[in-house]
PDB file of N, CA and C in Angstrom:
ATOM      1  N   UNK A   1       1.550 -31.386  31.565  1.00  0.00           N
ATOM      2  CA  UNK A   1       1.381 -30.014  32.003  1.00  0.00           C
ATOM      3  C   UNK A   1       2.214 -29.060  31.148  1.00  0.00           C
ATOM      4  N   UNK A   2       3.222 -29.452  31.079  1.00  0.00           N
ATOM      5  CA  UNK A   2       4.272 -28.899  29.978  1.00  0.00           C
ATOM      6  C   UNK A   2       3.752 -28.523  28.582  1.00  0.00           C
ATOM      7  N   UNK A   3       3.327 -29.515  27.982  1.00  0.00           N
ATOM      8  CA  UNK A   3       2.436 -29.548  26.642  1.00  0.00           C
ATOM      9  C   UNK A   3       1.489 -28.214  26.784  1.00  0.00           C
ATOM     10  N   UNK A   4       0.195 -28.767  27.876  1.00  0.00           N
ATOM     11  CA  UNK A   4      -0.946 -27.710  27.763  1.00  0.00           C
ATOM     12  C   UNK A   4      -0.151 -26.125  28.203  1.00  0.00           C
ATOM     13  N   UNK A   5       0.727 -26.079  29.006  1.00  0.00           N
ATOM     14  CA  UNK A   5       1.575 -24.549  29.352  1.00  0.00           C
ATOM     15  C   UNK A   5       2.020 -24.104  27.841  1.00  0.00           C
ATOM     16  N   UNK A   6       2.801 -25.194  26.994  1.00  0.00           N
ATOM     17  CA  UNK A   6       3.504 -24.962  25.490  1.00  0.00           C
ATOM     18  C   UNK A   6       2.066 -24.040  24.644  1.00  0.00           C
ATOM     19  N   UNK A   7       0.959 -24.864  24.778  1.00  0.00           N
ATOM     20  CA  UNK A   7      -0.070 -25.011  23.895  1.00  0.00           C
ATOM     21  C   UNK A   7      -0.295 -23.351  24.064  1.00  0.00           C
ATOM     22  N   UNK A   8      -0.654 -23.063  25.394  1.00  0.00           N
ATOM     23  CA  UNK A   8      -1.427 -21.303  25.894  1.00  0.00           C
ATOM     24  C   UNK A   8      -0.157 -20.664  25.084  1.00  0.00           C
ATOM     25  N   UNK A   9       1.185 -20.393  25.222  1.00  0.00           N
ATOM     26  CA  UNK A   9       2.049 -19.485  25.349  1.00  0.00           C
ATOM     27  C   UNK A   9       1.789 -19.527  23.396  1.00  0.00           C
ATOM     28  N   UNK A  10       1.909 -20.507  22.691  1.00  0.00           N
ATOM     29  CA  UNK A  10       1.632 -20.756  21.178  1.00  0.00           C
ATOM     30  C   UNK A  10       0.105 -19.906  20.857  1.00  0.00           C
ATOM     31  N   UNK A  11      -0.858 -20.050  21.538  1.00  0.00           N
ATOM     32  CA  UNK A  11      -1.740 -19.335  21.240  1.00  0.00           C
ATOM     33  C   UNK A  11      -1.948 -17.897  21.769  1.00  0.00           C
ATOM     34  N   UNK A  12      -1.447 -17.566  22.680  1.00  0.00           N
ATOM     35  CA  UNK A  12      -1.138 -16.393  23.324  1.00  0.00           C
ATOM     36  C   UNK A  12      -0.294 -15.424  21.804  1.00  0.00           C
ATOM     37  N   UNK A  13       1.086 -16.422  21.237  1.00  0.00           N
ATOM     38  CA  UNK A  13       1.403 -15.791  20.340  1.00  0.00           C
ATOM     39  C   UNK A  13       0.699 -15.547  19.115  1.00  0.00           C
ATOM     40  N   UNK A  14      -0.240 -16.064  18.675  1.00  0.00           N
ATOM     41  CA  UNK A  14      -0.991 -16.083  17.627  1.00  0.00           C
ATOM     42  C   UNK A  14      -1.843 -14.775  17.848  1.00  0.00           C
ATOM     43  N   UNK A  15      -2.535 -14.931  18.586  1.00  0.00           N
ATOM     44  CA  UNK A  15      -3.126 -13.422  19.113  1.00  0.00           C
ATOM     45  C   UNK A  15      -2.297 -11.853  19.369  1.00  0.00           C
ATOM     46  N   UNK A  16      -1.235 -11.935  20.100  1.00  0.00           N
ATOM     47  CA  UNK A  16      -0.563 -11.042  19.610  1.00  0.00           C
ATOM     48  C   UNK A  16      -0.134 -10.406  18.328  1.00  0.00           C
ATOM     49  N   UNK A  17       0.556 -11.445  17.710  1.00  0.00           N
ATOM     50  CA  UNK A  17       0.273 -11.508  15.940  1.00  0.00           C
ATOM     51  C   UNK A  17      -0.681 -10.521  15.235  1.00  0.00           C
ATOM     52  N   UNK A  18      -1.658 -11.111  15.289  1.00  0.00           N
ATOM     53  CA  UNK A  18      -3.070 -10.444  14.947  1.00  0.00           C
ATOM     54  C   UNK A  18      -3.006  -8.944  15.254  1.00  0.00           C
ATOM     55  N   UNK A  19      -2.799  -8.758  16.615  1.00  0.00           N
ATOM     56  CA  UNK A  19      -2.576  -7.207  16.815  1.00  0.00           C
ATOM     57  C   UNK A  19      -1.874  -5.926  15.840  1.00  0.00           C
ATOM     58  N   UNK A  20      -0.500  -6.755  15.536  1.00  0.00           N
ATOM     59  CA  UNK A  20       0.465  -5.936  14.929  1.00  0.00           C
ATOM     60  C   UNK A  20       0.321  -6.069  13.259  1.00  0.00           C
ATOM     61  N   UNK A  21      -0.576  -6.759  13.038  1.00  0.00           N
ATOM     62  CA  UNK A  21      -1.355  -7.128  11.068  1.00  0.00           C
ATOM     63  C   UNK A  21      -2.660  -7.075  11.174  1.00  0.00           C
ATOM     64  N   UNK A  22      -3.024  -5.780  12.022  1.00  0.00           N
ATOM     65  CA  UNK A  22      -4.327  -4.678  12.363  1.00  0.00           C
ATOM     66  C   UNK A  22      -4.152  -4.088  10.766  1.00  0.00           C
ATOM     67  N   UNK A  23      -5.452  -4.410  10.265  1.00  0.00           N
ATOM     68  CA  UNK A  23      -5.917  -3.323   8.925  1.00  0.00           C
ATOM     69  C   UNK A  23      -5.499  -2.106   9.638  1.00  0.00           C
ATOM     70  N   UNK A  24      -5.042  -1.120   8.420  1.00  0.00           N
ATOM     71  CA  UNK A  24      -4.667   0.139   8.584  1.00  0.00           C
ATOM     72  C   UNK A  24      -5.729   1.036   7.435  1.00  0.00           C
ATOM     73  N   UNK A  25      -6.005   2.559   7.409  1.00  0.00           N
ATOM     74  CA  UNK A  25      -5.949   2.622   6.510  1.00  0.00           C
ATOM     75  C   UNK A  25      -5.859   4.170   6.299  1.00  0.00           C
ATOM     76  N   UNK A  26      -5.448   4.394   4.959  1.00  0.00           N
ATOM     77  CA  UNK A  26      -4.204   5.499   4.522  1.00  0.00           C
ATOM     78  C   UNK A  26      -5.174   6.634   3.490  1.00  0.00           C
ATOM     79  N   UNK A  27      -5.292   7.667   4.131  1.00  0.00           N
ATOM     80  CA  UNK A  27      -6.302   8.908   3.643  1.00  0.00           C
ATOM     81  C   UNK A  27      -5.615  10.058   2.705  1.00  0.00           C
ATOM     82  N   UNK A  28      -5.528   9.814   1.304  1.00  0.00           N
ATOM     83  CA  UNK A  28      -5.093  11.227   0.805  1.00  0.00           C
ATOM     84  C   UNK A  28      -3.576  11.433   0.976  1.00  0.00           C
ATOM     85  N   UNK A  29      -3.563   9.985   0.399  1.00  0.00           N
ATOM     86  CA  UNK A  29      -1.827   9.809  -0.025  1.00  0.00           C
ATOM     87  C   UNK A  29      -1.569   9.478  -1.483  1.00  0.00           C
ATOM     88  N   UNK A  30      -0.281   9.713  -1.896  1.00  0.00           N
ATOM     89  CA  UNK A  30      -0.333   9.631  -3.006  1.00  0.00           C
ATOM     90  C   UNK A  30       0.382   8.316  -3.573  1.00  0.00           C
ATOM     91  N   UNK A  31      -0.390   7.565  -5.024  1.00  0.00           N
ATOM     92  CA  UNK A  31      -0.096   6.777  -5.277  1.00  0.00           C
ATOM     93  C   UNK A  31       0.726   6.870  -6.652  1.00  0.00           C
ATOM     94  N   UNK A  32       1.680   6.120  -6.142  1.00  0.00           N
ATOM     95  CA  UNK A  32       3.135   6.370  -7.113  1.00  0.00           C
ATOM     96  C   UNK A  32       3.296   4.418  -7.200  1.00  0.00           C
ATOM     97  N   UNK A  33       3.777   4.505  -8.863  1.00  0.00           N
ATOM     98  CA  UNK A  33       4.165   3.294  -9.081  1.00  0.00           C
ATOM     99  C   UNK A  33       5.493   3.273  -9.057  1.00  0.00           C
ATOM    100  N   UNK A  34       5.886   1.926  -8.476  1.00  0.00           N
ATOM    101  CA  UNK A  34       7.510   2.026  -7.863  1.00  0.00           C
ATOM    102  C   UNK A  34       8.430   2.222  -8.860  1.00  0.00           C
ATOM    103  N   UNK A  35       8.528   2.084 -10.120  1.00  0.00           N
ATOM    104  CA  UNK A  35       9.744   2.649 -10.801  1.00  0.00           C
ATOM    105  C   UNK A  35      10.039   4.240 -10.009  1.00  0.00           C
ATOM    106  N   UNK A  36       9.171   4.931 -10.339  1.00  0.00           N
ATOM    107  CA  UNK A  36       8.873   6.286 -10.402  1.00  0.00           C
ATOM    108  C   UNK A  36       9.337   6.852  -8.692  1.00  0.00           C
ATOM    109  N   UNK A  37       9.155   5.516  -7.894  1.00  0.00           N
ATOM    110  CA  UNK A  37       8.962   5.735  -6.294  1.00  0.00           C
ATOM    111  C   UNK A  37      10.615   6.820  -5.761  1.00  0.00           C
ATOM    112  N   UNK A  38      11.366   6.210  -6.557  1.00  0.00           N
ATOM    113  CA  UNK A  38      12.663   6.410  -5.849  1.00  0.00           C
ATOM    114  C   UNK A  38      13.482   7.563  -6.277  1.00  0.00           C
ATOM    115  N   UNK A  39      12.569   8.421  -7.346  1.00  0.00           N
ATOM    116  CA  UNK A  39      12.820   9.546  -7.520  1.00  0.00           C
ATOM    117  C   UNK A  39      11.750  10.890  -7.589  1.00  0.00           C
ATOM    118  N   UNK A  40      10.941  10.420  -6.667  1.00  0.00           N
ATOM    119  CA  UNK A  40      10.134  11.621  -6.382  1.00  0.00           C
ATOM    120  C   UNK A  40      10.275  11.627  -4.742  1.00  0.00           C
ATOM    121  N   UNK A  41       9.806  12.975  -4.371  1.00  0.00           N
ATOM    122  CA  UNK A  41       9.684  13.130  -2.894  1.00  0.00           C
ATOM    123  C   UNK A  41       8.826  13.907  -2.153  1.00  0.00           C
ATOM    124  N   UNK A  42       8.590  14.362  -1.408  1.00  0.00           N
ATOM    125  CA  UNK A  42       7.040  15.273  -1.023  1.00  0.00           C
ATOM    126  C   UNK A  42       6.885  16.518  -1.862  1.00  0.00           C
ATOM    127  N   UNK A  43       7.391  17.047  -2.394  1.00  0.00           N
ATOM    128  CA  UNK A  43       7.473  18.137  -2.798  1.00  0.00           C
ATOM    129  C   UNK A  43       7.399  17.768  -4.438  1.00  0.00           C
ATOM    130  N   UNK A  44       7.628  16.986  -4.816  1.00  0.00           N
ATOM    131  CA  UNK A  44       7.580  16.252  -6.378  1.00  0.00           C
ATOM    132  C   UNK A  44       6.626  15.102  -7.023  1.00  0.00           C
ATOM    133  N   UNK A  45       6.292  14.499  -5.545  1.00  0.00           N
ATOM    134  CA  UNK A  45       5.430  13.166  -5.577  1.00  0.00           C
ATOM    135  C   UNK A  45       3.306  13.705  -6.642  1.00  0.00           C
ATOM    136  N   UNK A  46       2.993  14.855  -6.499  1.00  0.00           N
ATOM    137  CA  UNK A  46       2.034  15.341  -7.321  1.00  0.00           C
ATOM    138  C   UNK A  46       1.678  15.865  -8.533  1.00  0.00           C
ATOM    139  N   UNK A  47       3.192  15.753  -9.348  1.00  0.00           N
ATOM    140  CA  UNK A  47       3.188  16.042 -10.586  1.00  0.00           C
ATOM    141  C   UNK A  47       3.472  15.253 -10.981  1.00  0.00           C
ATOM    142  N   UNK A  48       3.726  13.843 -10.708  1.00  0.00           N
ATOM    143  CA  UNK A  48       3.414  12.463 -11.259  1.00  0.00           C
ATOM    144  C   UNK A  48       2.517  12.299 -11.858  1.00  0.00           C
ATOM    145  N   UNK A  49       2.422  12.102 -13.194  1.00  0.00           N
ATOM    146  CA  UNK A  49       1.347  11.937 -14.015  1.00  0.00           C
ATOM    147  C   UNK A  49       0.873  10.703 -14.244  1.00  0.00           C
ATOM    148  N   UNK A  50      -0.280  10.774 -14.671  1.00  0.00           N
ATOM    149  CA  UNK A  50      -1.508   9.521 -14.750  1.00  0.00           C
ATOM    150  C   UNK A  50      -0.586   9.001 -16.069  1.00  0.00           C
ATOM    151  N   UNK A  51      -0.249   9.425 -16.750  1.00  0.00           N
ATOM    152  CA  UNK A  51       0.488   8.572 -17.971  1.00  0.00           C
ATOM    153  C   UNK A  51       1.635   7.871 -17.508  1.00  0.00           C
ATOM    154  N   UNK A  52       2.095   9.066 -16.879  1.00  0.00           N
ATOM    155  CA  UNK A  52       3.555   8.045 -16.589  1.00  0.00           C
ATOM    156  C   UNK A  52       3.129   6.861 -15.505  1.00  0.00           C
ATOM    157  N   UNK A  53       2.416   6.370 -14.933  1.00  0.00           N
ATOM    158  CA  UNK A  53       1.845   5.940 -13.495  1.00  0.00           C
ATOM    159  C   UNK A  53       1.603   4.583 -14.876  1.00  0.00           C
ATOM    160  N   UNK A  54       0.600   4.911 -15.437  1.00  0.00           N
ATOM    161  CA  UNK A  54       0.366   4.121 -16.272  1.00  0.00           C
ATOM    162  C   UNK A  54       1.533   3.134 -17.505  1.00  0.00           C
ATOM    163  N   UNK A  55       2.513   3.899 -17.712  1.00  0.00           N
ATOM    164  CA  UNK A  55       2.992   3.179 -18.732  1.00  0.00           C
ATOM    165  C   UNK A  55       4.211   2.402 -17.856  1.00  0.00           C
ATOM    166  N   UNK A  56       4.512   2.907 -16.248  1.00  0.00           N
ATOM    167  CA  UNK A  56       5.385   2.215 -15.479  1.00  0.00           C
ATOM    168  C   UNK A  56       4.238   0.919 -15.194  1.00  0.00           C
ATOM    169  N   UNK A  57       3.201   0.771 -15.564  1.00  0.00           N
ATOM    170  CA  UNK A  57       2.491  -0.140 -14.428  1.00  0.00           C
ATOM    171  C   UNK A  57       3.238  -1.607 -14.483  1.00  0.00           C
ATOM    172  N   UNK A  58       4.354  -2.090 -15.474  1.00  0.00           N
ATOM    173  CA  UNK A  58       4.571  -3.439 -14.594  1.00  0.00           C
ATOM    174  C   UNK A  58       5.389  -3.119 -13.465  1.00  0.00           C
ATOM    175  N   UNK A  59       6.054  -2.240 -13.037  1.00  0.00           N
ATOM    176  CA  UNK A  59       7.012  -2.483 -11.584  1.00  0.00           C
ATOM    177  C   UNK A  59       5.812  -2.520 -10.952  1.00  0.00           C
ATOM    178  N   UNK A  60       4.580  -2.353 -11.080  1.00  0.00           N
ATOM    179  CA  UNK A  60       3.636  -2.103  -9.661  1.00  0.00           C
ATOM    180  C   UNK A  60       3.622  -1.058  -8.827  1.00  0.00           C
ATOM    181  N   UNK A  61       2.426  -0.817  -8.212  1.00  0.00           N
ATOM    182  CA  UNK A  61       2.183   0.379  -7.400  1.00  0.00           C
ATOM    183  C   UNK A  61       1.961   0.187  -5.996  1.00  0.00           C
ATOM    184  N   UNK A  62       2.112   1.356  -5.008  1.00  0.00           N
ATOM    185  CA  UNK A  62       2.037   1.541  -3.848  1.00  0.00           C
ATOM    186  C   UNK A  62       2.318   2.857  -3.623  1.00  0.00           C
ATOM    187  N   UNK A  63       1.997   3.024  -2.336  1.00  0.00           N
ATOM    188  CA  UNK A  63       2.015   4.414  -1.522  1.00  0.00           C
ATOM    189  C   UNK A  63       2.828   5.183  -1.119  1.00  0.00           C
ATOM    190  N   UNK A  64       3.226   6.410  -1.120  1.00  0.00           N
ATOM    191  CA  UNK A  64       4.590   7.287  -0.360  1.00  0.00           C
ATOM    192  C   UNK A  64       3.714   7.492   0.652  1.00  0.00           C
ATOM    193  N   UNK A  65       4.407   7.431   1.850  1.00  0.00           N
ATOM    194  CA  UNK A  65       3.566   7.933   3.425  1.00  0.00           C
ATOM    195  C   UNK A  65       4.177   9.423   3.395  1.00  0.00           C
ATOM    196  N   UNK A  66       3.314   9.880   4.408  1.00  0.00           N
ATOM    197  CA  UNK A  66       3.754  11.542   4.601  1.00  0.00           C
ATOM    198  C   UNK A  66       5.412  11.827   4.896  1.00  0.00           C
ATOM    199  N   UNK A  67       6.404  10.435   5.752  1.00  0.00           N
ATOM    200  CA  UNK A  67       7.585  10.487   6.078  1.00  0.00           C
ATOM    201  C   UNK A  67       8.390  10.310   4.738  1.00  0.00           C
ATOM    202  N   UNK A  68       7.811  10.416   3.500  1.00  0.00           N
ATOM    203  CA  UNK A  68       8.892  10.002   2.188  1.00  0.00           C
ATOM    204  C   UNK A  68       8.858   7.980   1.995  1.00  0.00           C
ATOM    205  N   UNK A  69       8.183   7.389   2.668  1.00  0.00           N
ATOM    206  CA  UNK A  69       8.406   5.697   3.027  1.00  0.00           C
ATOM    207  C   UNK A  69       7.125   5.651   1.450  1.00  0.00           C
ATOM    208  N   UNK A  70       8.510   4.843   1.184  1.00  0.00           N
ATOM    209  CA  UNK A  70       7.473   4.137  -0.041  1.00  0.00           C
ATOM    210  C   UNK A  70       6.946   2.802  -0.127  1.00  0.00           C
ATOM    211  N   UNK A  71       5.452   2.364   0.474  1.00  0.00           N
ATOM    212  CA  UNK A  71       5.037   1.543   0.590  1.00  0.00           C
ATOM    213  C   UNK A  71       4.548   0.677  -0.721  1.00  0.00           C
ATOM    214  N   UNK A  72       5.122  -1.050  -1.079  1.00  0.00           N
ATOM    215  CA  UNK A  72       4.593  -1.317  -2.187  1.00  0.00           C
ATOM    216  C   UNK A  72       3.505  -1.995  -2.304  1.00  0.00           C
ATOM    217  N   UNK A  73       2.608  -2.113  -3.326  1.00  0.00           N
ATOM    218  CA  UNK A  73       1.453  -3.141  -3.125  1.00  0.00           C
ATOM    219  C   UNK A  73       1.732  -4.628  -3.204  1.00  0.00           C
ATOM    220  N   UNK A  74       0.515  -4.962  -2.613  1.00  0.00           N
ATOM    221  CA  UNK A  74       0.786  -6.665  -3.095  1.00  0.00           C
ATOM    222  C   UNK A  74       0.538  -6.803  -4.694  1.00  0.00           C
ATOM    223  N   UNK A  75       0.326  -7.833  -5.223  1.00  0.00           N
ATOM    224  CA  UNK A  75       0.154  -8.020  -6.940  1.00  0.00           C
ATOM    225  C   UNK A  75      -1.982  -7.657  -7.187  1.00  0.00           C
ATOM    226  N   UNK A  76      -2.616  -8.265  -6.212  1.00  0.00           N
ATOM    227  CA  UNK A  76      -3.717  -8.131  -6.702  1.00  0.00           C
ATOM    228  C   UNK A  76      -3.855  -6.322  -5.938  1.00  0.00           C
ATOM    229  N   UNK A  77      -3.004  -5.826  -5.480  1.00  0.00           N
ATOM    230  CA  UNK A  77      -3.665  -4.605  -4.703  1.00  0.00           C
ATOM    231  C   UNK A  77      -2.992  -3.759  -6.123  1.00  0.00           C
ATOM    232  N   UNK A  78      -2.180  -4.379  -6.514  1.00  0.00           N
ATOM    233  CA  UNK A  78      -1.304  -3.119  -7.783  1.00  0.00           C
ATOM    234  C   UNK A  78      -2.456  -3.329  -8.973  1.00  0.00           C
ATOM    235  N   UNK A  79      -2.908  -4.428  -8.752  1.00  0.00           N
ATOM    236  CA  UNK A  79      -3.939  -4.792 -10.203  1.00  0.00           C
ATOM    237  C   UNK A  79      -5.539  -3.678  -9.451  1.00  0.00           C
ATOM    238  N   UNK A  80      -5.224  -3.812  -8.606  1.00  0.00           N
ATOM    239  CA  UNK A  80      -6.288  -2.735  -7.790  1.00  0.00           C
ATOM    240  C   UNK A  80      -6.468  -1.462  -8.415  1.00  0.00           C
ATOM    241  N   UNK A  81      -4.785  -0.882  -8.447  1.00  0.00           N
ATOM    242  CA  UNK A  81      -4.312   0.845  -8.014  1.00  0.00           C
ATOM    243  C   UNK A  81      -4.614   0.764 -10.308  1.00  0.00           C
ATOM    244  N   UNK A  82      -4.010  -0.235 -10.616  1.00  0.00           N
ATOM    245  CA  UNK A  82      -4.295   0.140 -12.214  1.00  0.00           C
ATOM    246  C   UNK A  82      -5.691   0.282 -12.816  1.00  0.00           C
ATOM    247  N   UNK A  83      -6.855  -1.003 -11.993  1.00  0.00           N
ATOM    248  CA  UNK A  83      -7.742  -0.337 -12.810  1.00  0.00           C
ATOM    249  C   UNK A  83      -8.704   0.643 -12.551  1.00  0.00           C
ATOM    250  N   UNK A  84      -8.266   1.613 -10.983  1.00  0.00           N
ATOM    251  CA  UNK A  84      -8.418   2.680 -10.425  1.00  0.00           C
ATOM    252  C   UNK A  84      -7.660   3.621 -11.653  1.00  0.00           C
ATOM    253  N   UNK A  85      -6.364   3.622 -11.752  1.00  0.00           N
ATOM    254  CA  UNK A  85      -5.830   4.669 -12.438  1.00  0.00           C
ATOM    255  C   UNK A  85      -6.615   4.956 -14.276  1.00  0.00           C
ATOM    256  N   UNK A  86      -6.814   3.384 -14.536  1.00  0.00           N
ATOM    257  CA  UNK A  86      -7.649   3.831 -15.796  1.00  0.00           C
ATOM    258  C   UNK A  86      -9.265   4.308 -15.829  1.00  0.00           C
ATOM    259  N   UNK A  87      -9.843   4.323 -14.863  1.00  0.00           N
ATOM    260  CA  UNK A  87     -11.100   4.944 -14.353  1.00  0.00           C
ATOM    261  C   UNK A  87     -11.051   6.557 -14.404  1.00  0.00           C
ATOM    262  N   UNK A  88      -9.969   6.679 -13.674  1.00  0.00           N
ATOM    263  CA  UNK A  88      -9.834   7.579 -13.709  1.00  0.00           C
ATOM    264  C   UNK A  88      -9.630   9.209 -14.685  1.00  0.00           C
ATOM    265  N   UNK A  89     -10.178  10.300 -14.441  1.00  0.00           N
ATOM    266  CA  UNK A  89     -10.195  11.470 -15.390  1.00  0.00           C
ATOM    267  C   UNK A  89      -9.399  11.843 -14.810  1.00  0.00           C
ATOM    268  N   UNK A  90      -8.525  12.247 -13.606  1.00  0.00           N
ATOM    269  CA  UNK A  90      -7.247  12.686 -13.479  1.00  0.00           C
ATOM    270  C   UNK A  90      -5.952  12.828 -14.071  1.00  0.00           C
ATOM    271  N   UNK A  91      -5.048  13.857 -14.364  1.00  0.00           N
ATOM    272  CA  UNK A  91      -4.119  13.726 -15.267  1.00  0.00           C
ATOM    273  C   UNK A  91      -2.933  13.762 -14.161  1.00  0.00           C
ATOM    274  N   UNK A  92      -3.307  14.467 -13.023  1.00  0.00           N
ATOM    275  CA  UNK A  92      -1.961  14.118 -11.708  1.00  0.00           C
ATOM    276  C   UNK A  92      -2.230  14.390 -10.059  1.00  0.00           C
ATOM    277  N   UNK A  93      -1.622  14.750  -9.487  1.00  0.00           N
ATOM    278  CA  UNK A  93      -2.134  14.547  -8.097  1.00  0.00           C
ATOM    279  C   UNK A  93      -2.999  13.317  -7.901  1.00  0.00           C
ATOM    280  N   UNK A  94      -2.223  12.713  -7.981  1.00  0.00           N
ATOM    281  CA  UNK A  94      -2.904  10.718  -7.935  1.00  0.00           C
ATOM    282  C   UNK A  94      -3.289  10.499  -6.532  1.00  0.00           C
ATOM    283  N   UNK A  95      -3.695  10.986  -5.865  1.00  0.00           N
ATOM    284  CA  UNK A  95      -4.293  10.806  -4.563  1.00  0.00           C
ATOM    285  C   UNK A  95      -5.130   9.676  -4.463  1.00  0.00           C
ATOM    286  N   UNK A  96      -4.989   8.858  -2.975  1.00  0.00           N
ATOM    287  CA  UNK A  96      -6.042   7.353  -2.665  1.00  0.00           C
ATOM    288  C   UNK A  96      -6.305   7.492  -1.419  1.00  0.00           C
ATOM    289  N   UNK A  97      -7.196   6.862  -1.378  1.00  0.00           N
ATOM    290  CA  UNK A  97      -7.276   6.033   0.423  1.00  0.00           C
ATOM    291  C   UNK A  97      -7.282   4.509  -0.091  1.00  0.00           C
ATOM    292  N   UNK A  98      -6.834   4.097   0.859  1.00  0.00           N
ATOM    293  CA  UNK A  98      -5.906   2.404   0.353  1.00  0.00           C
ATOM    294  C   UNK A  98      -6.733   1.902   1.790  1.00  0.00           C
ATOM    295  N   UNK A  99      -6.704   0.395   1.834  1.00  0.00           N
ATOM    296  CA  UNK A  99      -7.329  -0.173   3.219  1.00  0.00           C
ATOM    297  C   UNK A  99      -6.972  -1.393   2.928  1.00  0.00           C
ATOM    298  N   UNK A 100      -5.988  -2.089   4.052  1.00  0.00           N
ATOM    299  CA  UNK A 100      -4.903  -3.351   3.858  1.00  0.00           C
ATOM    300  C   UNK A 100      -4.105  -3.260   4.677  1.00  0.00           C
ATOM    301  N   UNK A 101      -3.600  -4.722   5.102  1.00  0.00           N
ATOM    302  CA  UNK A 101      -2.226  -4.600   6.166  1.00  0.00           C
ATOM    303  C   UNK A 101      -1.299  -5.296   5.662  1.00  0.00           C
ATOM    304  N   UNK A 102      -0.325  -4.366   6.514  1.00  0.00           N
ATOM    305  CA  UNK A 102       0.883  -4.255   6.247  1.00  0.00           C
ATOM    306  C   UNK A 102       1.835  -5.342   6.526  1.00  0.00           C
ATOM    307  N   UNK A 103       3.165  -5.882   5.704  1.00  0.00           N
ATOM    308  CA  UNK A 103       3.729  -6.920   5.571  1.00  0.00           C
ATOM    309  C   UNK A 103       5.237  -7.348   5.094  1.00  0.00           C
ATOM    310  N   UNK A 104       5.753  -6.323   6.097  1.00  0.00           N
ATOM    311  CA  UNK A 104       6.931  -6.402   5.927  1.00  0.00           C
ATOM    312  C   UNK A 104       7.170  -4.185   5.379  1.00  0.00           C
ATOM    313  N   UNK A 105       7.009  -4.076   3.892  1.00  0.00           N
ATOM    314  CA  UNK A 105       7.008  -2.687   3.345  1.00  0.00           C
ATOM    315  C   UNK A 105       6.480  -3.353   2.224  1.00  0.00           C
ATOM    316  N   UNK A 106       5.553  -4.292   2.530  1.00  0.00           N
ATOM    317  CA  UNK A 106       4.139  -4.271   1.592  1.00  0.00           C
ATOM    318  C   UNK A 106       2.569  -4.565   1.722  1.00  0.00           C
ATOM    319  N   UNK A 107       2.378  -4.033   1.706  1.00  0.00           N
ATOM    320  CA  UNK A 107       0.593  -3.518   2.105  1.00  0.00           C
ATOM    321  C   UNK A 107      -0.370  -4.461   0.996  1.00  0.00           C
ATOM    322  N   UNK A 108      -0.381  -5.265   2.124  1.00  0.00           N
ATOM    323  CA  UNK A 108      -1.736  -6.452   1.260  1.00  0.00           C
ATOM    324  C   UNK A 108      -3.023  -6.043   1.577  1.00  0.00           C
ATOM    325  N   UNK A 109      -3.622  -5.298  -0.284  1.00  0.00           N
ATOM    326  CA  UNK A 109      -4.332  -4.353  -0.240  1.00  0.00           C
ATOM    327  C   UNK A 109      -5.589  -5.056  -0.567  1.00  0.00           C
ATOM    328  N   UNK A 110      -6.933  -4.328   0.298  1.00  0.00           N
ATOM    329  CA  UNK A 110      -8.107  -4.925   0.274  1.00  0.00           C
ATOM    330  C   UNK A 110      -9.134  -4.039  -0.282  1.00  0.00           C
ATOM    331  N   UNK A 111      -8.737  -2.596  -0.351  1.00  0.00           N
ATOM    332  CA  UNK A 111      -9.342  -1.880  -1.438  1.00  0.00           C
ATOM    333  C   UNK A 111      -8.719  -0.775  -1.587  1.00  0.00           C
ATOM    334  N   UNK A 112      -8.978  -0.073  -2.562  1.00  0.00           N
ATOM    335  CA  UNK A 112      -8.277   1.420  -2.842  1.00  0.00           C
ATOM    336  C   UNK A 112      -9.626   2.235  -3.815  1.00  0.00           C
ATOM    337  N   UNK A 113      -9.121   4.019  -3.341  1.00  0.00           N
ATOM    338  CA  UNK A 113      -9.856   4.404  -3.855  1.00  0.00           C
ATOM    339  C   UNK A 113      -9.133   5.669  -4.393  1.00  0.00           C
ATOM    340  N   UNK A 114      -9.138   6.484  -5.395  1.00  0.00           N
ATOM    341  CA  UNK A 114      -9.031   7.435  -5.895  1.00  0.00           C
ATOM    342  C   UNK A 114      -9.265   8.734  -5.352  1.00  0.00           C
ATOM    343  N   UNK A 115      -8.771   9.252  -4.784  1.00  0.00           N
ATOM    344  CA  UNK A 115      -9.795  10.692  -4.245  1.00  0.00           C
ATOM    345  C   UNK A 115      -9.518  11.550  -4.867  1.00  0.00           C
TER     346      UNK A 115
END
């Protein structure tokens, strides 16, 4: 009885789980590669340029949220945000919508888009 009581409360937690690594997803934020992350801030984060975004690309990229929180990507979501950024005709205001959950203060990313 013990066992099958162990077994529910183990799967009970698994499901909870699931709840709190709910896809999110992030509208018309701006994407900053993390060198760059820790010295820009809302007011600075849009004159980040597509070059510089680009020539930081090995630290990898991720998101500033509207609170200043700089979210980083996973490795295939940063390989995401780069070959978004070279698509791209934009020279700044790097704006995305991103769609991925979150993992710790890194966002295992399942697509991104440019806006």
């Amino acid at each position: 009885m013990k066992k099958v009581a162990l077994g529910f409360l183990c799967l009970s937690c698994l499901g909870l789980w699931t709840l709190f690594a709910a896809t999110q997803t992030w509208t018309d934020v701006p994407l900053v590669d993390q060198k760059c992350s820790a010295k820009l801030n809302a007011s600075t984060v849009d004159t980040h340029t597509k070059t510089c975004a680009l020539a930081c690309e090995a630290s990898g990229y991720g998101i500033m949220t509207a609170d200043g929180t700089f979210l980083k990507f996973d490795k295939a979501g940063s390989q995401k945000a780069l070959d978004a950024l070279k698509a791209s005709k934009k020279a700044d205001h790097l704006r995305a919508t991103v769609t991925g959950d979150v993992e710790g203060n890194t966002i295992k990313v399942q697509s991104i888009k440019l806006d």
